[in-house]
PDB file of N, CA and C in Angstrom:
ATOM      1  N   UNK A   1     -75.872  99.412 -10.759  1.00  0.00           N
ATOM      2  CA  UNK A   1     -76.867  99.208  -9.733  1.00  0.00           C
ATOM      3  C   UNK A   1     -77.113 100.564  -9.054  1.00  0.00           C
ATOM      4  N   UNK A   2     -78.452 101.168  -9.329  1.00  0.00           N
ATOM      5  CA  UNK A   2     -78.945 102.243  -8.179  1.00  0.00           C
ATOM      6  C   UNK A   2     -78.762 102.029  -6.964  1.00  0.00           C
ATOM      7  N   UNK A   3     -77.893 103.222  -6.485  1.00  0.00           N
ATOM      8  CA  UNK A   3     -77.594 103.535  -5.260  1.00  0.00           C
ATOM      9  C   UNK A   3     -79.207 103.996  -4.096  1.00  0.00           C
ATOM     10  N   UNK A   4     -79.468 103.244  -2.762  1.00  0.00           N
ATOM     11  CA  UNK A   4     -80.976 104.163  -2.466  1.00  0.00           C
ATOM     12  C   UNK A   4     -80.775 105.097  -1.844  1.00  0.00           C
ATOM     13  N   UNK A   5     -81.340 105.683  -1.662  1.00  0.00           N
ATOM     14  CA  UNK A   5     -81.504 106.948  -1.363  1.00  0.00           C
ATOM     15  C   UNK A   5     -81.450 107.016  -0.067  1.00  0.00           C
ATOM     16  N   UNK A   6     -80.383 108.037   0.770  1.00  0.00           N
ATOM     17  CA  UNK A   6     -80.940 107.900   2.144  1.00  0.00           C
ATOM     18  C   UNK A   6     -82.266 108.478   2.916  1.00  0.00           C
ATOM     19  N   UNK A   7     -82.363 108.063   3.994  1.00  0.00           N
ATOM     20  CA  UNK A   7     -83.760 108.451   4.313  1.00  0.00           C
ATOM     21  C   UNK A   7     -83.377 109.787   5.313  1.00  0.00           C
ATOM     22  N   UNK A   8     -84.635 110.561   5.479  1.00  0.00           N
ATOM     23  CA  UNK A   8     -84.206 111.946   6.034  1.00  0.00           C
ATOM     24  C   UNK A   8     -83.876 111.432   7.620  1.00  0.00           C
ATOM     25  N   UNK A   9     -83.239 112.518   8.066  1.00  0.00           N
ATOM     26  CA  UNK A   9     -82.893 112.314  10.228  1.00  0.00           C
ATOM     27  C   UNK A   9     -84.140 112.307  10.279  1.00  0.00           C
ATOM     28  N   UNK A  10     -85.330 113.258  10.155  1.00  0.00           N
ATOM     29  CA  UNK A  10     -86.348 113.188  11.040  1.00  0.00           C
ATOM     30  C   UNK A  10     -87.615 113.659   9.892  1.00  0.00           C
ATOM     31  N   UNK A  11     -88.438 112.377   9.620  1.00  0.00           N
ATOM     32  CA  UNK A  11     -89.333 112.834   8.928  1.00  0.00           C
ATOM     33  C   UNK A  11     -90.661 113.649   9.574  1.00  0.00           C
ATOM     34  N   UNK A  12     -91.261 114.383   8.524  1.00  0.00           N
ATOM     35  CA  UNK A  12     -92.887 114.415   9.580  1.00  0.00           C
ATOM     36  C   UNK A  12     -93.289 114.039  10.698  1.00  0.00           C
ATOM     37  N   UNK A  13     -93.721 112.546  10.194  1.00  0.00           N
ATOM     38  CA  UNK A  13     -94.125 111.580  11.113  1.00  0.00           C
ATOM     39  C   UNK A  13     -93.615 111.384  12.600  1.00  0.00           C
ATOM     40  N   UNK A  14     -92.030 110.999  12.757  1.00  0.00           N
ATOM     41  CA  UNK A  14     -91.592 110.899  13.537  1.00  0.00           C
ATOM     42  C   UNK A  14     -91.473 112.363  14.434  1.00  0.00           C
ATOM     43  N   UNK A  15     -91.576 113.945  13.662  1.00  0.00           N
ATOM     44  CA  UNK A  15     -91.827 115.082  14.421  1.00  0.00           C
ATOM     45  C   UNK A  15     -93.099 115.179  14.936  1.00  0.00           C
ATOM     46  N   UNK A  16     -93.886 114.816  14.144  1.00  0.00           N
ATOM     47  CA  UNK A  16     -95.403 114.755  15.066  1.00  0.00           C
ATOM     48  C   UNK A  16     -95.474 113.630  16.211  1.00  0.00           C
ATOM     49  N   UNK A  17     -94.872 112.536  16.496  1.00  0.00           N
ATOM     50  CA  UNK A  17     -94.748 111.626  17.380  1.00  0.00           C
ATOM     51  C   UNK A  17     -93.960 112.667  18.754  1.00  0.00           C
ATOM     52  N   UNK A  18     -92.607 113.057  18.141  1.00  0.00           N
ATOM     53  CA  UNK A  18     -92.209 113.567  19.474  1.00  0.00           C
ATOM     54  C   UNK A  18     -92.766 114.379  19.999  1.00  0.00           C
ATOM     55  N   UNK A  19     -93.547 115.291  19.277  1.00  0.00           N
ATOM     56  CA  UNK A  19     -94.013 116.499  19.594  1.00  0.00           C
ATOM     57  C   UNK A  19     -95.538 115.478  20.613  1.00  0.00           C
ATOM     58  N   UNK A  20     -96.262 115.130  19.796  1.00  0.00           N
ATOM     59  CA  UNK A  20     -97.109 114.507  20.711  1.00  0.00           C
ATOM     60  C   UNK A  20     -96.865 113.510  22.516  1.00  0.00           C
ATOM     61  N   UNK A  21     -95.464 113.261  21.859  1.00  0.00           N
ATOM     62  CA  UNK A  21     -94.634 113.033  23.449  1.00  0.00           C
ATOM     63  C   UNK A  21     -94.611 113.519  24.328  1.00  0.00           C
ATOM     64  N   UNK A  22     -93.672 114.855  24.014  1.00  0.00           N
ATOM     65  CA  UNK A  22     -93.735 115.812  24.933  1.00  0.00           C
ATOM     66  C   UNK A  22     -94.776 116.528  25.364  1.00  0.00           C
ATOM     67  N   UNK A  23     -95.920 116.711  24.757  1.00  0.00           N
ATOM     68  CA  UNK A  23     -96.957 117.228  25.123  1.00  0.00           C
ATOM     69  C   UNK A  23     -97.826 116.594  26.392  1.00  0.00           C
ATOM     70  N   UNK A  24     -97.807 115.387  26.240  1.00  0.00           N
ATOM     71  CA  UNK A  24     -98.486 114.472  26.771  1.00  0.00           C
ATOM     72  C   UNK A  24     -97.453 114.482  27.811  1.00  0.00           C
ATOM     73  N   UNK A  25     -96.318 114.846  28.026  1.00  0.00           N
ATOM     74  CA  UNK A  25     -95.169 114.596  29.277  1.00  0.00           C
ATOM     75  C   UNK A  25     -95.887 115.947  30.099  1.00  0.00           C
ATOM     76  N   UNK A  26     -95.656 116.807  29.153  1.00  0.00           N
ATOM     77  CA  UNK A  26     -96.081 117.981  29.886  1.00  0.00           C
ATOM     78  C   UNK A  26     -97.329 118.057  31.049  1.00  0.00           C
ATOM     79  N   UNK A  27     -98.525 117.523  29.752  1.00  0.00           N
ATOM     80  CA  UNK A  27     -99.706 117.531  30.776  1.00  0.00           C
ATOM     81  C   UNK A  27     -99.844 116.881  31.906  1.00  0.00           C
ATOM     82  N   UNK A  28     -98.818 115.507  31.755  1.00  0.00           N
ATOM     83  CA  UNK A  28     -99.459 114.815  33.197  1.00  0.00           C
ATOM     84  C   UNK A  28     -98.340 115.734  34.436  1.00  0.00           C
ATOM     85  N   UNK A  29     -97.147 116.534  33.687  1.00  0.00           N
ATOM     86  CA  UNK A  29     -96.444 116.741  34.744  1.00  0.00           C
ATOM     87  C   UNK A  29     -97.404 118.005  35.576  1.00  0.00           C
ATOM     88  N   UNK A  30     -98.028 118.452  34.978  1.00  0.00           N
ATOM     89  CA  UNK A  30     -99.020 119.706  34.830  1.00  0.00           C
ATOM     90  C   UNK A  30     -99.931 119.264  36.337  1.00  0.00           C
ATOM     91  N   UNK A  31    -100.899 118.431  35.463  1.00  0.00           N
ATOM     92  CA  UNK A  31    -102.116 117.924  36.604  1.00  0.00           C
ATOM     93  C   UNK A  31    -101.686 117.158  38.014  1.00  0.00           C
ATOM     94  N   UNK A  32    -100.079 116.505  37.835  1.00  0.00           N
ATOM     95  CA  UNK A  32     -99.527 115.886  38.947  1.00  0.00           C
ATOM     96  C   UNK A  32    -100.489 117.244  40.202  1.00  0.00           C
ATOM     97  N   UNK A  33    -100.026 118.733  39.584  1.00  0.00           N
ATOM     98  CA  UNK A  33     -99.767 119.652  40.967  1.00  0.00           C
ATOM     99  C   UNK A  33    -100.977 119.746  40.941  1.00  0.00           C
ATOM    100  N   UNK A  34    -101.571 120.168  42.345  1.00  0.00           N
ATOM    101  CA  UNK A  34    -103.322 120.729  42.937  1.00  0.00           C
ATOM    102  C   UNK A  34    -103.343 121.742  41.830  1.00  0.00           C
ATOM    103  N   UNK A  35    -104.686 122.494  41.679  1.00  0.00           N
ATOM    104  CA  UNK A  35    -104.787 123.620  41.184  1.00  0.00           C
ATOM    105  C   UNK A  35    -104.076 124.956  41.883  1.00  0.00           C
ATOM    106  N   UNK A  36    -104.129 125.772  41.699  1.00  0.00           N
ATOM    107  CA  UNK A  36    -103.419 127.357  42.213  1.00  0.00           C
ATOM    108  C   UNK A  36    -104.770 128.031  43.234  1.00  0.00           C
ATOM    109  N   UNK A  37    -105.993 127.863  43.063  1.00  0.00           N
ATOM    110  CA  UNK A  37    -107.065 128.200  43.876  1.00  0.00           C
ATOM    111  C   UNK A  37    -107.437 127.098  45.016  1.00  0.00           C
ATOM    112  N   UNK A  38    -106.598 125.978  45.199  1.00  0.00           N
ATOM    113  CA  UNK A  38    -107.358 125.074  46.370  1.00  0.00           C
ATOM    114  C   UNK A  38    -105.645 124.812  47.356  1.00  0.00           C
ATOM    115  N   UNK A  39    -106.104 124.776  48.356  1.00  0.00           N
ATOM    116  CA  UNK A  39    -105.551 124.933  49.872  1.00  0.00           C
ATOM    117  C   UNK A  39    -104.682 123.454  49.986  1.00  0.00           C
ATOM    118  N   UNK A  40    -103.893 123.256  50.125  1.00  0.00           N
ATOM    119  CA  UNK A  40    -102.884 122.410  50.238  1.00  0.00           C
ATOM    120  C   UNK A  40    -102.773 122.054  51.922  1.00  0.00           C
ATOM    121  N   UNK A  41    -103.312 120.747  52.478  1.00  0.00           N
ATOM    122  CA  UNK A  41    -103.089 120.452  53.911  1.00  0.00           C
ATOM    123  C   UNK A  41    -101.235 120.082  53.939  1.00  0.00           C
ATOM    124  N   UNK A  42    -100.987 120.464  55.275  1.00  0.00           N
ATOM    125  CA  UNK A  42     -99.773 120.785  55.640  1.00  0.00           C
ATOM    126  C   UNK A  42     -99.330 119.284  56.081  1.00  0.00           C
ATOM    127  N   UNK A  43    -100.113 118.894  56.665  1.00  0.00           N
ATOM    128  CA  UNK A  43     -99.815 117.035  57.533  1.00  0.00           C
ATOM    129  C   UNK A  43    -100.615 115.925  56.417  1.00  0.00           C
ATOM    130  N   UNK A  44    -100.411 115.084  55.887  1.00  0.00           N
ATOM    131  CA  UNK A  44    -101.050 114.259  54.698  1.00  0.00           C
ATOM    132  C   UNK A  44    -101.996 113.540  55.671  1.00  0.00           C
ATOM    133  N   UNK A  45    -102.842 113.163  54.695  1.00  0.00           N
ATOM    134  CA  UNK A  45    -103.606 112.438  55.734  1.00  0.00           C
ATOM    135  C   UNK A  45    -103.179 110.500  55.301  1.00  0.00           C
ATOM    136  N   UNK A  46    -103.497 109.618  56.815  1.00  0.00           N
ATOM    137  CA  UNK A  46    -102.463 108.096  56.197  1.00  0.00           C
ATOM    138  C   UNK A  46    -103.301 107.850  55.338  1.00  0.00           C
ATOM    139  N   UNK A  47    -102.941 106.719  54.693  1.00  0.00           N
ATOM    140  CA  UNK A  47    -103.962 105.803  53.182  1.00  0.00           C
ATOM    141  C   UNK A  47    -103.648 104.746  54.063  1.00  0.00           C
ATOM    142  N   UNK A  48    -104.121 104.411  55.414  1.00  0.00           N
ATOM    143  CA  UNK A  48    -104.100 103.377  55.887  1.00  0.00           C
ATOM    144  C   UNK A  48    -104.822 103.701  57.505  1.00  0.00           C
ATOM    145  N   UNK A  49    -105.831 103.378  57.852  1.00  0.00           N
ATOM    146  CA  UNK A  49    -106.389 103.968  58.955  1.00  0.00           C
ATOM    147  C   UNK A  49    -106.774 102.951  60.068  1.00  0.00           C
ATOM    148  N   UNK A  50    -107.141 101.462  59.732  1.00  0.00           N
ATOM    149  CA  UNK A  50    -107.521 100.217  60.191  1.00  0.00           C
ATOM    150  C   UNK A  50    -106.410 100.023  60.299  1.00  0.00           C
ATOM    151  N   UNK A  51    -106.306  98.913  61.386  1.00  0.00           N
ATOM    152  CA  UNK A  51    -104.821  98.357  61.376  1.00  0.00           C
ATOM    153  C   UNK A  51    -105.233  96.522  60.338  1.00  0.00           C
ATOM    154  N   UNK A  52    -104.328  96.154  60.310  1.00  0.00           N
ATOM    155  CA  UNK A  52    -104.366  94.751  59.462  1.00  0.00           C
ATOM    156  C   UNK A  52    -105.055  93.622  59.753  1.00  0.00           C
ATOM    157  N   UNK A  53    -106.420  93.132  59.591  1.00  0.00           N
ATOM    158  CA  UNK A  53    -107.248  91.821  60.498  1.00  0.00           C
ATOM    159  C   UNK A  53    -105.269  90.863  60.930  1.00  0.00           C
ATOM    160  N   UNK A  54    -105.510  90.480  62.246  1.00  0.00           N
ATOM    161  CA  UNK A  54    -104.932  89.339  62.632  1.00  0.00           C
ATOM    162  C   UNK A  54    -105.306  88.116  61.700  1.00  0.00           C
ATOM    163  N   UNK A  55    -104.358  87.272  61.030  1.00  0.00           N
ATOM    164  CA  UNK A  55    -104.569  86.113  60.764  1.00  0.00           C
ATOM    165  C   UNK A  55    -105.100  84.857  61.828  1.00  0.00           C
ATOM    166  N   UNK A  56    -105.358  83.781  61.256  1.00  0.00           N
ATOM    167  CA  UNK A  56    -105.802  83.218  62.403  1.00  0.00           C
ATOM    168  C   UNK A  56    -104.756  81.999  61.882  1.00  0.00           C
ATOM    169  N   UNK A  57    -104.423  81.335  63.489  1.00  0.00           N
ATOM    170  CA  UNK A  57    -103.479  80.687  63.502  1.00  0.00           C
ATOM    171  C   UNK A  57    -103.453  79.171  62.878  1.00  0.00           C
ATOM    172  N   UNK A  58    -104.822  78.865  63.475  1.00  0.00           N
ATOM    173  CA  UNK A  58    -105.309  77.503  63.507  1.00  0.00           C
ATOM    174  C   UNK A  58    -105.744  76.999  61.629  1.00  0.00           C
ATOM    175  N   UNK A  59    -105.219  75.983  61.680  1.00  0.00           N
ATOM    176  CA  UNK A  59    -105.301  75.401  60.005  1.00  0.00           C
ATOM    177  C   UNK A  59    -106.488  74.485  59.897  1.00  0.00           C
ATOM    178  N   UNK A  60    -107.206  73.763  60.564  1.00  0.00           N
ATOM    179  CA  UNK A  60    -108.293  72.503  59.934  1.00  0.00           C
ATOM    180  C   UNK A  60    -109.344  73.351  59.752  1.00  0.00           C
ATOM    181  N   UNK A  61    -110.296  73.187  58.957  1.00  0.00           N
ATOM    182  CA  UNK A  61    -111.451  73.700  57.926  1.00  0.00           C
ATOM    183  C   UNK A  61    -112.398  73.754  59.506  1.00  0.00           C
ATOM    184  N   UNK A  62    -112.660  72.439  60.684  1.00  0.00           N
ATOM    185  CA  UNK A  62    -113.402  72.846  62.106  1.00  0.00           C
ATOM    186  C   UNK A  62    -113.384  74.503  62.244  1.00  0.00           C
ATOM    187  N   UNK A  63    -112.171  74.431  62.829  1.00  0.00           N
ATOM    188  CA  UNK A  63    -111.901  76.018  63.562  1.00  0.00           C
ATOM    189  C   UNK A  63    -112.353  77.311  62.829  1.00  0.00           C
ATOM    190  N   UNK A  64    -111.910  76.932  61.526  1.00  0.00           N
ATOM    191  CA  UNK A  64    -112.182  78.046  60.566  1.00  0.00           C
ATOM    192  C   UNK A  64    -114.123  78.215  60.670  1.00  0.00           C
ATOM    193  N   UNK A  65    -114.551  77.290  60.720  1.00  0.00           N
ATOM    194  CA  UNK A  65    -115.859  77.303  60.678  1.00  0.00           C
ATOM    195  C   UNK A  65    -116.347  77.943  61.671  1.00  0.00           C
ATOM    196  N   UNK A  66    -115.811  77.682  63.324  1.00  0.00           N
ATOM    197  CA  UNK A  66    -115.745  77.805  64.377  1.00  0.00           C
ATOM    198  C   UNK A  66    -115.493  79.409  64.608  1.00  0.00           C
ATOM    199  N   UNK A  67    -114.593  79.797  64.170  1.00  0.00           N
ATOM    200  CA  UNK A  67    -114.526  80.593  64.308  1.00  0.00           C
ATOM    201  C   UNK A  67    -114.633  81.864  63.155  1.00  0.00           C
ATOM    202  N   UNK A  68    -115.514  81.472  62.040  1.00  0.00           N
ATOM    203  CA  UNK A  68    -116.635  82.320  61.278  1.00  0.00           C
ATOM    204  C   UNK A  68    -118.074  82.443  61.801  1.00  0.00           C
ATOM    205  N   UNK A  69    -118.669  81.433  62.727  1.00  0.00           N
ATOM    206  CA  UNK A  69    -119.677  81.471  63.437  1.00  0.00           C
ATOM    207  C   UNK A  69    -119.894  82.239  64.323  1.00  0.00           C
ATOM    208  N   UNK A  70    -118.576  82.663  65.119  1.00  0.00           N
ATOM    209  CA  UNK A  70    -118.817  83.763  66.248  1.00  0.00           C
ATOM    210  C   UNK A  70    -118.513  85.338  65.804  1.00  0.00           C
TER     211      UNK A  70
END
């Protein structure tokens, strides 16, 4: 009975995969940063500027109406 053959550690394929990995790691780690020509603010500005609508307390479908009217 033929013995099979083992298969290589790292074919082609699987070198063009990692390589395309890391590349693609690279770039987003890349674009994460601003460019080198634009000004970096020192204080962030919030991603939240409104404060949160109050819920409303009252439950029967009346009030709700009642108080979409005003």
């Amino acid at each position: 009975m033929p013995r099979r053959r083992r298969s290589p550690l790292k074919t082609q394929r699987q070198r063009a995969i990692a390589a395309c990995a890391a590349h693609l790691g690279d770039l987003k780690r890349f674009h994460r940063r601003p460019p080198a020509d634009v000004a970096v603010a020192a204080d962030p500005t919030p991603r939240r500027l409104a404060a949160a609508p109050a819920a409303s307390g009252c439950g029967s479908p009346a009030a709700s109406c009642a108080e979409l009217v005003r």
